[in-house]
N, C-alpha and C. Protein backbone atom coordinates (compact mmCIF):
# COMPACT_ATOMS: atom_id res chain seq x y z
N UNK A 1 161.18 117.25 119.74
CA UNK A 1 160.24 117.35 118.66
C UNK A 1 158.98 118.03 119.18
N UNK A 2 158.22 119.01 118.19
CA UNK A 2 157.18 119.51 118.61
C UNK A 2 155.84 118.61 117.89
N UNK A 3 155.14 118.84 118.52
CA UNK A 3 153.76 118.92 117.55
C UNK A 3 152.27 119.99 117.76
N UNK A 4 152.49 120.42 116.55
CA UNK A 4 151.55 121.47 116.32
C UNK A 4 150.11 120.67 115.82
N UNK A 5 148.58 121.59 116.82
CA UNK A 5 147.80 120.77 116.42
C UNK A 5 146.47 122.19 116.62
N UNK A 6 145.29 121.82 115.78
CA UNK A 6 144.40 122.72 115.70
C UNK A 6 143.32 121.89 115.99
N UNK A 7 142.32 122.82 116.25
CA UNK A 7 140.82 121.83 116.60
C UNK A 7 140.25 121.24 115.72
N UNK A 8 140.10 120.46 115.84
CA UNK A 8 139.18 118.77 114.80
C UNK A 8 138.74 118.08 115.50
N UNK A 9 137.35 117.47 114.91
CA UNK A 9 136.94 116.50 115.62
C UNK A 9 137.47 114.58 114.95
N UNK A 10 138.38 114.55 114.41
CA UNK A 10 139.18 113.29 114.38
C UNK A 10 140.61 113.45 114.42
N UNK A 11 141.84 112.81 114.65
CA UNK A 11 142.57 112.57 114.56
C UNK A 11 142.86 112.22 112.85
N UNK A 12 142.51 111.55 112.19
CA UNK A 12 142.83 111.05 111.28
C UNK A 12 142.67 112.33 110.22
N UNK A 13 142.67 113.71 110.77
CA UNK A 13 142.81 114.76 109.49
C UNK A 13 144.23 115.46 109.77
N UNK A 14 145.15 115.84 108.55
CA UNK A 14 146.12 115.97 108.61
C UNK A 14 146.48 117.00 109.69
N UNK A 15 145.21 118.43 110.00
CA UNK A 15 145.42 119.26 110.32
C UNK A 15 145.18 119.21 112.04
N UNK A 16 144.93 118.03 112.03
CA UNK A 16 144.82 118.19 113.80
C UNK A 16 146.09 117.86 113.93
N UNK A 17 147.12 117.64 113.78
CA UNK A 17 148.17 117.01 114.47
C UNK A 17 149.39 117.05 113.31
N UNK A 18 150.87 117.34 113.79
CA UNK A 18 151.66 117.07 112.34
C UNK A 18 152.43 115.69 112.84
N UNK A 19 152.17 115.29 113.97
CA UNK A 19 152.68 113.66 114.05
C UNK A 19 152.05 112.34 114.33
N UNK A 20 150.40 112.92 114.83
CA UNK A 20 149.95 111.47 115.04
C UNK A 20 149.49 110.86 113.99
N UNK A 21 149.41 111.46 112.89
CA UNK A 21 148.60 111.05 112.06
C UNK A 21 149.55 110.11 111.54
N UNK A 22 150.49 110.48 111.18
CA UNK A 22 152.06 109.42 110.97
C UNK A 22 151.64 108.51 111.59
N UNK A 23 151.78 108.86 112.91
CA UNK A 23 152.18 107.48 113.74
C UNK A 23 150.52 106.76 113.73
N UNK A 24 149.58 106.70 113.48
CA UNK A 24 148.60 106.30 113.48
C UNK A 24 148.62 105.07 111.98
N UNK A 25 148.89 106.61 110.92
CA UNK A 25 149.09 105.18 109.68
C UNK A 25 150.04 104.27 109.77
N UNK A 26 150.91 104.35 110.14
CA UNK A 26 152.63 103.39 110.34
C UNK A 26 151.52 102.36 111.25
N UNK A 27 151.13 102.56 112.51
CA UNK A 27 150.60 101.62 113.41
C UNK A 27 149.57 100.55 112.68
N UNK A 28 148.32 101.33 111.80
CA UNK A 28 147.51 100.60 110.74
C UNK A 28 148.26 99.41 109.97
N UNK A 29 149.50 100.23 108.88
CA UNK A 29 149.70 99.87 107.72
C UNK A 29 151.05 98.50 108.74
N UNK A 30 151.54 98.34 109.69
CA UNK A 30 152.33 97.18 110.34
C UNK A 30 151.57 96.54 111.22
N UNK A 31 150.72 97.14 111.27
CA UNK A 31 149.98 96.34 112.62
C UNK A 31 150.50 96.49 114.67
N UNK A 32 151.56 97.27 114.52
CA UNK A 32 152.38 97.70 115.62
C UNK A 32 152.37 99.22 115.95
N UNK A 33 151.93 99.66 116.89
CA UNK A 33 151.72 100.92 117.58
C UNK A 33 153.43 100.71 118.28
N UNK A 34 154.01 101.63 117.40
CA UNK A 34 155.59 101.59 118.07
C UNK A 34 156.12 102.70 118.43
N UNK A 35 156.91 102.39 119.38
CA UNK A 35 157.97 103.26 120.64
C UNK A 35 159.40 103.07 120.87
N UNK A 36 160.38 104.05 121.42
CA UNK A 36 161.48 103.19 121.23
C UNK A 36 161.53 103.31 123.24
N UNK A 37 162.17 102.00 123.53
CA UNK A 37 162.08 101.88 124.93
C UNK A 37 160.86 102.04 125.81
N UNK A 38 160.83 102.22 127.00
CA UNK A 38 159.33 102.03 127.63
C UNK A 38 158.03 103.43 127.42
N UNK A 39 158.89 104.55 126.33
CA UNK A 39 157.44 105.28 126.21
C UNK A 39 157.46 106.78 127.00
N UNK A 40 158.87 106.53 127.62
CA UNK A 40 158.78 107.73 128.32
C UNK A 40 159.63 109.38 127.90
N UNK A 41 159.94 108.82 126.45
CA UNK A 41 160.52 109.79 125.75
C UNK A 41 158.95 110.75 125.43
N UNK A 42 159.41 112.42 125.38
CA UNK A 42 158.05 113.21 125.44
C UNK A 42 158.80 114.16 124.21
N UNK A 43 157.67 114.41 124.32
CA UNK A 43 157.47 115.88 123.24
C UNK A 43 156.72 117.34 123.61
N UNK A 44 156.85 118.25 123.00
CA UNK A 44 156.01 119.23 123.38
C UNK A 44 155.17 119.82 122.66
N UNK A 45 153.96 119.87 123.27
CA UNK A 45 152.92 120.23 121.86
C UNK A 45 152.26 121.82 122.01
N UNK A 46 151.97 122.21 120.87
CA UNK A 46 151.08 123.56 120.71
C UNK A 46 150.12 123.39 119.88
N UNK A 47 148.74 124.70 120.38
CA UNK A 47 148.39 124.98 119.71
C UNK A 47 148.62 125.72 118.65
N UNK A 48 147.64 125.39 116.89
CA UNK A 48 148.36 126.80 116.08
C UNK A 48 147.75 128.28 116.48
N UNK A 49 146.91 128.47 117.30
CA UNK A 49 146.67 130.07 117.65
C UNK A 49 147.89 130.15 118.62
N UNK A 50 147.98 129.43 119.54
CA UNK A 50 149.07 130.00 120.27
C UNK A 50 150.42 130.28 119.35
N UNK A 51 150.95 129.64 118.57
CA UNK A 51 152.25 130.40 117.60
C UNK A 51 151.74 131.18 116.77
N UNK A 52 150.81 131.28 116.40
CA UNK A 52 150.57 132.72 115.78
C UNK A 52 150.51 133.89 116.32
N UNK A 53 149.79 133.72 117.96
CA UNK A 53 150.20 134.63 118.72
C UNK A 53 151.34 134.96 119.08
N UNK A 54 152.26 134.16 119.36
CA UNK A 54 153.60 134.47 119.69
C UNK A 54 154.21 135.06 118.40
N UNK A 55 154.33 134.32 116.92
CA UNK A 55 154.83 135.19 116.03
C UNK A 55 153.95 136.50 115.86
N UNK A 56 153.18 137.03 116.16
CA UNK A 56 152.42 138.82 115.96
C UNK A 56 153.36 139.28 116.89
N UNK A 57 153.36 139.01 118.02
CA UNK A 57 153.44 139.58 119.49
C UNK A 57 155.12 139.84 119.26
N UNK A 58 155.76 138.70 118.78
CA UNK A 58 157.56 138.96 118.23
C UNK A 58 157.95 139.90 116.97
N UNK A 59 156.69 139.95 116.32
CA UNK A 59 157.11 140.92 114.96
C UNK A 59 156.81 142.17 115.38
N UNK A 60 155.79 142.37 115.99
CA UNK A 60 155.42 143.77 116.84
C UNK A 60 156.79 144.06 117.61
N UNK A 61 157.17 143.43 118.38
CA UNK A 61 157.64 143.82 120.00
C UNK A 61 159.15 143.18 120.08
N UNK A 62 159.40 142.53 119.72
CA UNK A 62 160.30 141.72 119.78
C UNK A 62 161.45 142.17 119.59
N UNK A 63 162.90 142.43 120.46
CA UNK A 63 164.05 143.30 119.69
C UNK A 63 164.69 142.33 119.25
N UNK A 64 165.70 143.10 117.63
CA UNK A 64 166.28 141.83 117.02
C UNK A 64 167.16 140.86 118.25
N UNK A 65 167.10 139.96 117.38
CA UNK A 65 167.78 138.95 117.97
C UNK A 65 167.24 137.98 119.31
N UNK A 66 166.26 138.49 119.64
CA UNK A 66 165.17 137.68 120.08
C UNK A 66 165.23 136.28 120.29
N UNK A 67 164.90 135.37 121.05
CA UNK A 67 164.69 133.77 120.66
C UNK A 67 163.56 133.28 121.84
N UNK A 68 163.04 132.58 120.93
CA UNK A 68 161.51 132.58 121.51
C UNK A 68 161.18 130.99 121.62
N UNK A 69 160.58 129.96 122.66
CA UNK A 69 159.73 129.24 122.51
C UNK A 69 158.50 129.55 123.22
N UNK A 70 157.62 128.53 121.98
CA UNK A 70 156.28 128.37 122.51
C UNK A 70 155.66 126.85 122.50
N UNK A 71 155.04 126.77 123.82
CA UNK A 71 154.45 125.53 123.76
C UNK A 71 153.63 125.33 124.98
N UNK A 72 152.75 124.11 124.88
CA UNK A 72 151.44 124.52 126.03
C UNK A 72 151.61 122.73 126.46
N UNK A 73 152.13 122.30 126.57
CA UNK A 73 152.18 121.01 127.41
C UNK A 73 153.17 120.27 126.43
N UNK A 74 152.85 118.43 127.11
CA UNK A 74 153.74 117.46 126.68
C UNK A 74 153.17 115.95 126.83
N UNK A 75 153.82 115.63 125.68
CA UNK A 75 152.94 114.04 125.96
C UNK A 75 154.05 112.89 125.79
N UNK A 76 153.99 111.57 125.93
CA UNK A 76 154.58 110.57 125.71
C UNK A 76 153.51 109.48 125.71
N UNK A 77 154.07 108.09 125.35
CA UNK A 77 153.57 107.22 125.29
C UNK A 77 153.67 105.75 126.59
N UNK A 78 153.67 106.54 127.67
CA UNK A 78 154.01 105.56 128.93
C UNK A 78 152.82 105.52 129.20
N UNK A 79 152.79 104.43 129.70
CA UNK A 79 151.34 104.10 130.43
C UNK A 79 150.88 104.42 131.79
């Protein structure tokens, strides 16, 4: 799973993040900040300038058939 995120100064706006904000209300609305197993399952996150750069840079340059990732780190929930 990815998550795409842009600059904000809270978490709680849809556009900083397309998964914490989920997992933030789920945690509120049960009272449980949840994980499955000890936390060490990850993800990889981007910025949205960085895929926009990559989609220009692939529509320019790119020969068909192409396959592309982009992503600038990774997070999990281990302590």
């Amino acid at each position: 799973m990815e998550d795409v995120y842009a600059e904000r100064t809270c978490c709680r706006e849809a556009r900083n993040s397309a998964q914490l904000p989920r997992l933030i209300r789920q945690a509120r609305a049960s009272g449980v900040a949840r994980h499955i197993g000890p936390g060490r399952d990850s993800w990889s996150t981007v910025h949205i300038d960085d895929v926009t750069d990559l989609y220009a840079t692939a529509l320019e340059a790119a020969p068909p058939g192409s396959f592309y990732f982009v992503e600038n780190g990774e997070t999990d929930f281990a302590a």
